[in-house]
N, C-alpha and C. Protein backbone atom coordinates (compact mmCIF):
# COMPACT_ATOMS: atom_id res chain seq x y z
N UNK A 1 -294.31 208.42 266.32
CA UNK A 1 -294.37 209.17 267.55
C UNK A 1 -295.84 209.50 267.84
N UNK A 2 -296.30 209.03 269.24
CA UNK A 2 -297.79 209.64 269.34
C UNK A 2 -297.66 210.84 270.11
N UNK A 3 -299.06 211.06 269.81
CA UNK A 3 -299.68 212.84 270.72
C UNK A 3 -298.98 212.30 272.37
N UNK A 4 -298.59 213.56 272.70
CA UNK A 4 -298.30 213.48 273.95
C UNK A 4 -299.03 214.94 275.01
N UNK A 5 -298.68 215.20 275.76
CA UNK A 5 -299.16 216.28 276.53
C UNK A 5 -298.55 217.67 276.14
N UNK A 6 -297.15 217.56 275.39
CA UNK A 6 -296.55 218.10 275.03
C UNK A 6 -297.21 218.57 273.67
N UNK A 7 -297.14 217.91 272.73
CA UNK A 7 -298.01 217.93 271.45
C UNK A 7 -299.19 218.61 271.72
N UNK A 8 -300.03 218.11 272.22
CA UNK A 8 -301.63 218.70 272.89
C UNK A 8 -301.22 220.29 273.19
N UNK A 9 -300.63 220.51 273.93
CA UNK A 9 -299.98 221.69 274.64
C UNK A 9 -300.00 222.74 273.20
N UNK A 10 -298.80 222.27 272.88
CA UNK A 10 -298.48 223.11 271.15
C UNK A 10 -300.07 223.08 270.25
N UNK A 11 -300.62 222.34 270.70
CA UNK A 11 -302.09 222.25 269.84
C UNK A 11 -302.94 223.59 269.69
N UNK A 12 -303.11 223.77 271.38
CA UNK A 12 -303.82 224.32 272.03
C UNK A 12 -303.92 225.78 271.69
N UNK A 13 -302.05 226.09 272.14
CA UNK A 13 -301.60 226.86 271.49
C UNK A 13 -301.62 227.81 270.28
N UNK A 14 -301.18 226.93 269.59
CA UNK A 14 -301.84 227.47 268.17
C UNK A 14 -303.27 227.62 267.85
N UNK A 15 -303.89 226.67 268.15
CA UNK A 15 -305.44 227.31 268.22
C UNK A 15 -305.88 228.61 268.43
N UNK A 16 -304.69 229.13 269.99
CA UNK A 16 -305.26 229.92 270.23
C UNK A 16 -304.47 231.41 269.83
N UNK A 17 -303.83 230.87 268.83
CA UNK A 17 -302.98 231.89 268.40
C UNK A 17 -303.82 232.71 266.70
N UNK A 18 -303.96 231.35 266.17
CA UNK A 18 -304.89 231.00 265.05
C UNK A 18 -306.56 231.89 265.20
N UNK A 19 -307.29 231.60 266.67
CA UNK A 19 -308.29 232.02 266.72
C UNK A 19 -308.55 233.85 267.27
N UNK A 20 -307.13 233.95 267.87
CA UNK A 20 -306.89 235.94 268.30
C UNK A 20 -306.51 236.72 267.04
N UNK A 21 -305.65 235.40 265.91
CA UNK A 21 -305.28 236.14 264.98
C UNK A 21 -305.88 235.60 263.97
N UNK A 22 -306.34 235.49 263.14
CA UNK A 22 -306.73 234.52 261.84
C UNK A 22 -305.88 234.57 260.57
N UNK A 23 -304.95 235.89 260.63
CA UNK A 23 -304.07 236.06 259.35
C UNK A 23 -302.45 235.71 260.44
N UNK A 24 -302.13 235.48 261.22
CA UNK A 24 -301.16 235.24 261.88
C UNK A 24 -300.37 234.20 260.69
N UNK A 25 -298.86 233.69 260.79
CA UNK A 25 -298.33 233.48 260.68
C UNK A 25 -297.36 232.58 262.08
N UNK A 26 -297.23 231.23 261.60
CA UNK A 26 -296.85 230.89 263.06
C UNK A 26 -295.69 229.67 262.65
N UNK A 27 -294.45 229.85 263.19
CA UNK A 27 -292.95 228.95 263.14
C UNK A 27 -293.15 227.96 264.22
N UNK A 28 -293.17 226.49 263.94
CA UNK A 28 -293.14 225.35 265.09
C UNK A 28 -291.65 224.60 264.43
N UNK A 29 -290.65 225.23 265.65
CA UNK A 29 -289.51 224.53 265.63
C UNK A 29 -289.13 223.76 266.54
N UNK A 30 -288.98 222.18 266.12
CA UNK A 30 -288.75 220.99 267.21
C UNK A 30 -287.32 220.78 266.44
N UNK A 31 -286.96 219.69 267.08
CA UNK A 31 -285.68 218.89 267.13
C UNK A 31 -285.88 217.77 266.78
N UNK A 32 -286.79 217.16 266.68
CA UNK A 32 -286.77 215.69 265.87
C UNK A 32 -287.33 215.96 264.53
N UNK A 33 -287.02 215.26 263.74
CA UNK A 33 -288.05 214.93 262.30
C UNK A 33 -289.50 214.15 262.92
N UNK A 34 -289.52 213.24 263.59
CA UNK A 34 -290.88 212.31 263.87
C UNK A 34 -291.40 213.50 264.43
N UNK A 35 -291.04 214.32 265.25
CA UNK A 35 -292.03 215.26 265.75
C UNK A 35 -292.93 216.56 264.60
N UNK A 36 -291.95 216.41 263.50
CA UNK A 36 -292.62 216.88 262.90
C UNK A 36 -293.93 216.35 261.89
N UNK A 37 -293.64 215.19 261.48
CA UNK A 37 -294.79 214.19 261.24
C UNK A 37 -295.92 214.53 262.69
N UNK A 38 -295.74 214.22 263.63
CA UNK A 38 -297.15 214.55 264.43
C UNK A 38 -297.19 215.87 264.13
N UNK A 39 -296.79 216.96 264.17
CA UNK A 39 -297.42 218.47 264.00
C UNK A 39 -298.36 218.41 262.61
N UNK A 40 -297.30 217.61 261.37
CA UNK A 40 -298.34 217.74 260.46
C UNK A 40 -299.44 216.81 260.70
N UNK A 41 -299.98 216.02 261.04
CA UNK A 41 -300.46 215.05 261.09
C UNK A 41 -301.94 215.68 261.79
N UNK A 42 -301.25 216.71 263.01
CA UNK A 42 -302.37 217.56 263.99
C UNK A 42 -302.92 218.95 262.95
N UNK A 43 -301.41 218.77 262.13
CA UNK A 43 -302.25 220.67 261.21
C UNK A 43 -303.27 219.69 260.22
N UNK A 44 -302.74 218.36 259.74
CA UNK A 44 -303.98 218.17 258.64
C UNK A 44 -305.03 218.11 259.36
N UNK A 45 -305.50 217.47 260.46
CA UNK A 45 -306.65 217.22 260.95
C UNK A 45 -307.21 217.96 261.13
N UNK A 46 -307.34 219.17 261.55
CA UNK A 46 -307.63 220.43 262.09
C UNK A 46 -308.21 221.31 260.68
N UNK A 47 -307.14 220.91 259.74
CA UNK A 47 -307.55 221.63 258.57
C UNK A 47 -306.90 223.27 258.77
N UNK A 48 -305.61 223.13 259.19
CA UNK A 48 -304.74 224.13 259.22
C UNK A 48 -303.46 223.95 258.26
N UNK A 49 -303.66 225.01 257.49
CA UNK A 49 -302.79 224.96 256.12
C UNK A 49 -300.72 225.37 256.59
N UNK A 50 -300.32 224.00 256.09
CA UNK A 50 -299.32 224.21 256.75
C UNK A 50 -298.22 223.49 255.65
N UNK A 51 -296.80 223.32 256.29
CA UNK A 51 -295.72 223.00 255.26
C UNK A 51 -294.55 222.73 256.33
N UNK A 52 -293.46 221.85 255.62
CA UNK A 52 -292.82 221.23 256.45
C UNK A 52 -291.74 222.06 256.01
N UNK A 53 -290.63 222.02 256.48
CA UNK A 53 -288.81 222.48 256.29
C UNK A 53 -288.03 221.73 257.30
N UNK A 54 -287.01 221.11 256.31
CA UNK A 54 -285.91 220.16 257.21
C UNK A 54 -284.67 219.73 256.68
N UNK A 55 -283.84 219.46 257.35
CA UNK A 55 -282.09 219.57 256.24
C UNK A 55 -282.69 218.16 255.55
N UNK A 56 -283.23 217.47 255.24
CA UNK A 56 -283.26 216.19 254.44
C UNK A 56 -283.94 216.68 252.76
N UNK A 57 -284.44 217.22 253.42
CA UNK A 57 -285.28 218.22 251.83
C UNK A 57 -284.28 218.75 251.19
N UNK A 58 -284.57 218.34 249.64
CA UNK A 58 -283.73 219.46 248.54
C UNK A 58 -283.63 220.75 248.57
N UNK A 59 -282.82 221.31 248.50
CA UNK A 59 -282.86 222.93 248.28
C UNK A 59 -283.83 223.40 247.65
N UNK A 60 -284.44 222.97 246.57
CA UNK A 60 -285.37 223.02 245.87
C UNK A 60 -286.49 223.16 246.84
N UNK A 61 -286.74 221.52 246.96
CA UNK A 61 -288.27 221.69 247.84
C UNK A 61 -288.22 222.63 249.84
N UNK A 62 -287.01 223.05 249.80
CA UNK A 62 -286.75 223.70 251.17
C UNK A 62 -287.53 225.06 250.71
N UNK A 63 -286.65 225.66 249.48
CA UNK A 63 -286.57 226.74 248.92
C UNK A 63 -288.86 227.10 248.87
N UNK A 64 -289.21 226.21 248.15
CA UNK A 64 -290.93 225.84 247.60
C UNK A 64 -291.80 226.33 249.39
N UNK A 65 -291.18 225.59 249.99
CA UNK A 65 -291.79 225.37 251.16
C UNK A 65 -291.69 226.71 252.22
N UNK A 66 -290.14 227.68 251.61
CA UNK A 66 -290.42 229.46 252.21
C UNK A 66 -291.41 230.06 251.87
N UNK A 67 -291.39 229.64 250.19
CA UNK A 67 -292.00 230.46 249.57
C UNK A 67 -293.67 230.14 249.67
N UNK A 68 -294.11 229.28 250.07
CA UNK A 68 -295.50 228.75 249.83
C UNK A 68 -295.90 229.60 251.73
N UNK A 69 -295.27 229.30 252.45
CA UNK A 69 -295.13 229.84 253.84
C UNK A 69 -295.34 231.36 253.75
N UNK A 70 -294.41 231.55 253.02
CA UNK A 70 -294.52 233.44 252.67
C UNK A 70 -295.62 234.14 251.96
N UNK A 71 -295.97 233.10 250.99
CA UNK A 71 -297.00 233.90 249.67
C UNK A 71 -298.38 233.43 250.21
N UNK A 72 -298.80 232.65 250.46
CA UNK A 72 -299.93 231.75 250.18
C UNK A 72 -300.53 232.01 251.59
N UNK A 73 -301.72 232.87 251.54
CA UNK A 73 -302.66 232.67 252.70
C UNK A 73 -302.99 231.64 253.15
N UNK A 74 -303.16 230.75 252.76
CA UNK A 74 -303.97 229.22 253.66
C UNK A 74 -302.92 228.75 254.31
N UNK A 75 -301.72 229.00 253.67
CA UNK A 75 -300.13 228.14 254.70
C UNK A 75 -300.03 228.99 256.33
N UNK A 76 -300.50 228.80 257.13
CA UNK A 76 -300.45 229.60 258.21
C UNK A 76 -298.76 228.84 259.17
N UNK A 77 -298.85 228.06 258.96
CA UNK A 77 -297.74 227.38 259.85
C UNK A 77 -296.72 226.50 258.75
N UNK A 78 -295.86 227.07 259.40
CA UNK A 78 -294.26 226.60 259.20
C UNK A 78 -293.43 225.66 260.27
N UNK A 79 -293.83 224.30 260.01
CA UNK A 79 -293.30 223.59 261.11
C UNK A 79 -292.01 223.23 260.51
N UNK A 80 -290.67 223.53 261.43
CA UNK A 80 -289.21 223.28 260.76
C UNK A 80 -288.41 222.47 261.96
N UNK A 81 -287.52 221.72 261.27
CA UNK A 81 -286.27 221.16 262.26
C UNK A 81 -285.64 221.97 262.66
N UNK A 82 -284.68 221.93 263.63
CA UNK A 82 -283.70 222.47 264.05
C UNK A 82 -282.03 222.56 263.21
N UNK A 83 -281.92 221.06 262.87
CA UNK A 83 -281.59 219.95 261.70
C UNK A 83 -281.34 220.34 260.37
């Protein structure tokens, strides 16, 4: 899936959510899985510390991925399925 206007949009967004808040905490919930590959794809580039959640993931690594979201300062974003 490529960047779209939509994507860009959510970019922007968070930037500017990221740059009012710097300790913020921020949930990106889409409906596709590919869409979540581009979010991560835009948090690595950026160098925004982030983590995925999605029903295909083990309980285990679902479970890793609250907790790294919850504890861990550098994880600022939680991009999750709907799924």
């Amino acid at each position: 899936m490529l960047r779209s206007a939509k994507t860009g949009a959510a970019e922007a967004q968070i930037a500017a959510w990221l740059a009012d808040d710097p300790d913020a905490k921020i949930i990106v919930f889409t409906q596709f899985i590919g869409m979540l590959k581009v979010m991560s794809r835009i948090c690595s580039e950026r160098e925004w510390g982030h983590t995925l959640f999605h029903g295909g993931m083990s309980f285990d690594s679902r479970d890793n991925a609250i907790q790294n979201f919850s504890k861990d300062q550098d994880t600022k974003i939680l991009c999750a399925s709907l799924k």
